[in-house]
Protein backbone atom coordinates (compact mmCIF):
# COMPACT_ATOMS: atom_id res chain seq x y z
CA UNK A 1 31.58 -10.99 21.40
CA UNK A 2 28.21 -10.70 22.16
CA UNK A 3 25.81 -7.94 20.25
CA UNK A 4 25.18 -4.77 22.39
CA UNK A 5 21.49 -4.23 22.24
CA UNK A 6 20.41 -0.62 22.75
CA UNK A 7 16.30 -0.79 22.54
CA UNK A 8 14.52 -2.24 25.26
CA UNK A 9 11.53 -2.10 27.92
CA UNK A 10 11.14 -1.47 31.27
CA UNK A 11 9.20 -4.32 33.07
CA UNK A 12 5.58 -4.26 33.54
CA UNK A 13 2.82 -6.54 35.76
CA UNK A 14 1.64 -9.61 33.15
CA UNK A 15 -1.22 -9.03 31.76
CA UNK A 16 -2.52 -12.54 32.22
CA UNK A 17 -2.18 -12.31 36.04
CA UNK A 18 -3.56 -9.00 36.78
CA UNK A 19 -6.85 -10.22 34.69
CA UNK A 20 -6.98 -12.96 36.90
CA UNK A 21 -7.37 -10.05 39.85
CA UNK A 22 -9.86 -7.98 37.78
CA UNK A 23 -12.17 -10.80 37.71
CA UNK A 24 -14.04 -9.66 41.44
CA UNK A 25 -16.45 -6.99 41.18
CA UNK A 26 -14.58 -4.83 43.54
CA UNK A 27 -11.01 -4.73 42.02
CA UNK A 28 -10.50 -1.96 38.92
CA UNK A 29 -8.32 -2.46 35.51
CA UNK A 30 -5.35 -0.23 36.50
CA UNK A 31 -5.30 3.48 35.43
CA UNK A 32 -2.11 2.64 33.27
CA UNK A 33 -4.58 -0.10 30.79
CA UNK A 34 -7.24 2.48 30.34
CA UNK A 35 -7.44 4.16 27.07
CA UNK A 36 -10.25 7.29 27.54
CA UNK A 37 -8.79 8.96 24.86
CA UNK A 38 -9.21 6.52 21.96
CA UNK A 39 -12.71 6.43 22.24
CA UNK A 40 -13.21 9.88 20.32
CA UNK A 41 -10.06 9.51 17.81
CA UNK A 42 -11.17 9.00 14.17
CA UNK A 43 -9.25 5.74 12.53
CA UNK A 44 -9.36 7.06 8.71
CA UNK A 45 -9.98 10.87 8.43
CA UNK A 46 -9.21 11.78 4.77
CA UNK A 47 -10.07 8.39 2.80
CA UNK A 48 -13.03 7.91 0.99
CA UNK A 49 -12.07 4.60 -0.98
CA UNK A 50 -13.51 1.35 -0.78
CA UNK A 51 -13.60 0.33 3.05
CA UNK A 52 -12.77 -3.19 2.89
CA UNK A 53 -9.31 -4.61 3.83
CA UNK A 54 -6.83 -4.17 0.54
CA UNK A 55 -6.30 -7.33 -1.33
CA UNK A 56 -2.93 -7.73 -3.04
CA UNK A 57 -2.19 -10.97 -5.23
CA UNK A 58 1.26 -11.79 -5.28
CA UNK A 59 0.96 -13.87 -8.73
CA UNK A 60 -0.72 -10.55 -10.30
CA UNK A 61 2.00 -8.43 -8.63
CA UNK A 62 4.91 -10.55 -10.48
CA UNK A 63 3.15 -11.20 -13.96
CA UNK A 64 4.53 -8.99 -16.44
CA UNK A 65 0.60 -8.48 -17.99
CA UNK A 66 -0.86 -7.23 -14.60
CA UNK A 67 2.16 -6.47 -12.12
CA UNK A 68 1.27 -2.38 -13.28
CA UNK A 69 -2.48 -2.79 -12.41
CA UNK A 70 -1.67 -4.98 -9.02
CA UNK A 71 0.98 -2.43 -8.41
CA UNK A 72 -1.44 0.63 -8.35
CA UNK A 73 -3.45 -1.58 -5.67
CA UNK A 74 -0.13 -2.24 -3.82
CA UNK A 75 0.86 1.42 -3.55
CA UNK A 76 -3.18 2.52 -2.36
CA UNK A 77 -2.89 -0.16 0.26
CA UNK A 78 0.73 1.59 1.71
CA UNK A 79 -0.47 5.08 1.52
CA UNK A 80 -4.05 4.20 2.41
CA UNK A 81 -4.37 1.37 4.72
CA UNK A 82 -0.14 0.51 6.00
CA UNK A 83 -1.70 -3.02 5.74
CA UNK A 84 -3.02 -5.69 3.22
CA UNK A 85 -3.83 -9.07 2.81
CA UNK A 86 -1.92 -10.94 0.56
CA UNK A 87 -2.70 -13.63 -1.68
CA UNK A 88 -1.80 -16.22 -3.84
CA UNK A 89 1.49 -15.57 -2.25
CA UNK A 90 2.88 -20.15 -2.54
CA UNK A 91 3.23 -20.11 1.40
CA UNK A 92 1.46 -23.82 2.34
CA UNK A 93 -1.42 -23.53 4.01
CA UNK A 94 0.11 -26.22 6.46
CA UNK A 95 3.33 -24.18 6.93
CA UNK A 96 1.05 -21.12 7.98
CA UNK A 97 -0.97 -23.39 10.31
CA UNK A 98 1.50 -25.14 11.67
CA UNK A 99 3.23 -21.91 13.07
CA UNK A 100 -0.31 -20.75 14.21
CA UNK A 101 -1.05 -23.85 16.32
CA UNK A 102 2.47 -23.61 18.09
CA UNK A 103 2.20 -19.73 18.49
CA UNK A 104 -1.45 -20.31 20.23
CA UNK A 105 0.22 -24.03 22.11
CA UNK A 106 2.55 -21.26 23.37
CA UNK A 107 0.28 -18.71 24.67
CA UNK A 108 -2.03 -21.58 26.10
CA UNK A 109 0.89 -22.52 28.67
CA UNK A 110 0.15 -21.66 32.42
CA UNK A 111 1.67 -18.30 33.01
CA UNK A 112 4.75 -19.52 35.13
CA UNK A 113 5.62 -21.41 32.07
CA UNK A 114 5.78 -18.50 29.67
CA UNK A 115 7.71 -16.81 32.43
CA UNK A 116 10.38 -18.92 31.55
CA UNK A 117 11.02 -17.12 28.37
CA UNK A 118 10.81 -13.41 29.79
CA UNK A 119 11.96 -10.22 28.47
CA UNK A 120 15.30 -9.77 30.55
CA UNK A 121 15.65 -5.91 31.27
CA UNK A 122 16.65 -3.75 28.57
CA UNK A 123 15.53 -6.58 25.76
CA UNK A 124 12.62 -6.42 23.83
CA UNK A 125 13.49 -10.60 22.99
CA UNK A 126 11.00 -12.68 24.96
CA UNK A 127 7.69 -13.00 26.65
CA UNK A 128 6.23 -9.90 28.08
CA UNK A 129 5.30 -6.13 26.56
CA UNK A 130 7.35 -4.39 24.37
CA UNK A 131 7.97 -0.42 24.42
CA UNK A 132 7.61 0.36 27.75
CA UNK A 133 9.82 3.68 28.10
CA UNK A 134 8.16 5.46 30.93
CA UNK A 135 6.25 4.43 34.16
CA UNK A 136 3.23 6.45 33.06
CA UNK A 137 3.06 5.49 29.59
CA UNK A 138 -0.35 3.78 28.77
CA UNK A 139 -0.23 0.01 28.46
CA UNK A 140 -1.92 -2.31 25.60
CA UNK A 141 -4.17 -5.47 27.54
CA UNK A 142 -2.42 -8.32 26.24
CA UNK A 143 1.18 -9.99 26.42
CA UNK A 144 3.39 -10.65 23.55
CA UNK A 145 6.15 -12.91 22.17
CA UNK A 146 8.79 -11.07 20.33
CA UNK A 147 11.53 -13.37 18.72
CA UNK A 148 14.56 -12.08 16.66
CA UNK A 149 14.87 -14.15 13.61
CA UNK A 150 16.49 -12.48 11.22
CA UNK A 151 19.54 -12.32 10.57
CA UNK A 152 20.64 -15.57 11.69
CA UNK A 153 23.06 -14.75 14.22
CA UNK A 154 21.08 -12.45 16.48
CA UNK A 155 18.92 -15.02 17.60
CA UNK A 156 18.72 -15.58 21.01
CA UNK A 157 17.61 -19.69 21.86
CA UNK A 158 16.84 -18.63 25.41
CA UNK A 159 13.67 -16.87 24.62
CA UNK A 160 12.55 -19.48 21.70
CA UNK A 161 9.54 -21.69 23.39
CA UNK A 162 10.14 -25.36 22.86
CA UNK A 163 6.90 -25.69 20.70
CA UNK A 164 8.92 -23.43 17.69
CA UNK A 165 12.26 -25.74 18.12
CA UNK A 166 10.38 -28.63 17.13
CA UNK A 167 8.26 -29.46 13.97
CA UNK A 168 10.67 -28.61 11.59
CA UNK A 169 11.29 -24.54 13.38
CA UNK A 170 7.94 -23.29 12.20
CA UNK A 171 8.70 -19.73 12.48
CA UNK A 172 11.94 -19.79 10.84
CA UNK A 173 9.74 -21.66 7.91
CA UNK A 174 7.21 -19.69 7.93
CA UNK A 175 9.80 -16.29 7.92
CA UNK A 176 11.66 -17.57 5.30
CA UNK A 177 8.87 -18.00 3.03
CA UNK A 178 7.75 -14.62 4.30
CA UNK A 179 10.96 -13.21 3.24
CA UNK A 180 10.41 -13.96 -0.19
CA UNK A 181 7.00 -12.64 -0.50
CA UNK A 182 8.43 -8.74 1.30
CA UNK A 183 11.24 -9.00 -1.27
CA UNK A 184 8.64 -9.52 -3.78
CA UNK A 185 6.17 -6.67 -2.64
CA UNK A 186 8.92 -4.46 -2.04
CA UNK A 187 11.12 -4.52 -5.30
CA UNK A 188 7.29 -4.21 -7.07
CA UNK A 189 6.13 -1.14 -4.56
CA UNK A 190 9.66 0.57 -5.48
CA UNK A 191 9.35 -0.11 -9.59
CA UNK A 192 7.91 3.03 -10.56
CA UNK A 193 9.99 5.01 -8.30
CA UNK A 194 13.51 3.23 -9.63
CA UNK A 195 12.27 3.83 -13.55
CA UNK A 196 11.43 7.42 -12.61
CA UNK A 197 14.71 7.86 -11.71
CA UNK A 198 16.64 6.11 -14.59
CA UNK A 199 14.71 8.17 -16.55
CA UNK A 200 16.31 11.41 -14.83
């Protein structure tokens, strides 16, 4: 029996077209794509850290001699930032780039070709935007590809582009090596927390 899914968006105009009819001087980006509010919101209002992008290293993070310095780093880039880079982290350079190249192949189609592999109604699996709930919510300017990959058996085929069934399934690759790295971060993010509490 096919899996109920309970999340989806409504349907919304494709980016790509309508910026193909914002290109004459007399048409107007529509009210629903313009953000007036975000020009006055501050990004970072109570940090005062170093400003560049956290750098986590994934071979300091698992060595037993620096995992409590890289760990410190690790937990300042959650609270901080939500984000980091991650390196040393043994995913190939030529896995990464080959899911990059068939991710932008994809996105270079014509648009009735990516319109092949659109959301269906109530899905958030395929080509289009994702999180549309209300008619008057505002939009982001750009289209994305949202693919279920894990776990294994709610993937949907319909929505995968050719490009990632070929070349040895890039994305699952690349997610698979990915998987290890979260697993990695996350059991070394938790630590202190789960020897606090054996302590108790």
């Amino acid at each position: 029996m096919a899996e109920v899914r309970t999340i989806g968006s409504l349907p919304v105009p494709n980016v790509q077209a309508l910026a193909g009819t914002c290109n004459g001087s007399d048409e107007q980006i529509p009210e629903r794509y313009i953000r007036t509010e975000a020009t006055c919101e501050e990004v970072i209002s109570n940090y005062h850290g170093d400003m560049a992008i956290p750098i986590i290293d994934l071979n300091k993070l698992l060595s037993p001699q620096s995992s409590e310095e890289e760990c410190v780093k690790l937990r300042s880039a959650c609270q901080y930032w939500g984000f980091f880079q991650l390196i040393n982290h043994g995913v190939p350079e030529e896995v990464i780039e080959n899911f990059r190249s068939n991710i932008i192949e994809f996105f270079s189609l014509p648009l009735d070709a990516k319109k092949e592999y659109s959301q269906l109604p109530n899905s958030l699996e395929g080509y289009g935007q994702t999180f549309v709930f209300s008619e008057d919510q505002k939009l982001d300017w750009g289209d994305m590809l949202y693919l279920q990959v894990h776990p294994t058996d709610s993937r949907d085929l319909r929505f995968w582009p050719v490009t990632l069934h070929l070349s040895g399934n890039p994305l699952i690759n690349t997610h698979r090596r990915l998987k290890a790295c979260r697993s990695a971060c996350l059991s070394s993010w938790l630590r202190p927390w789960v020897l606090s509490q054996s302590r108790c």
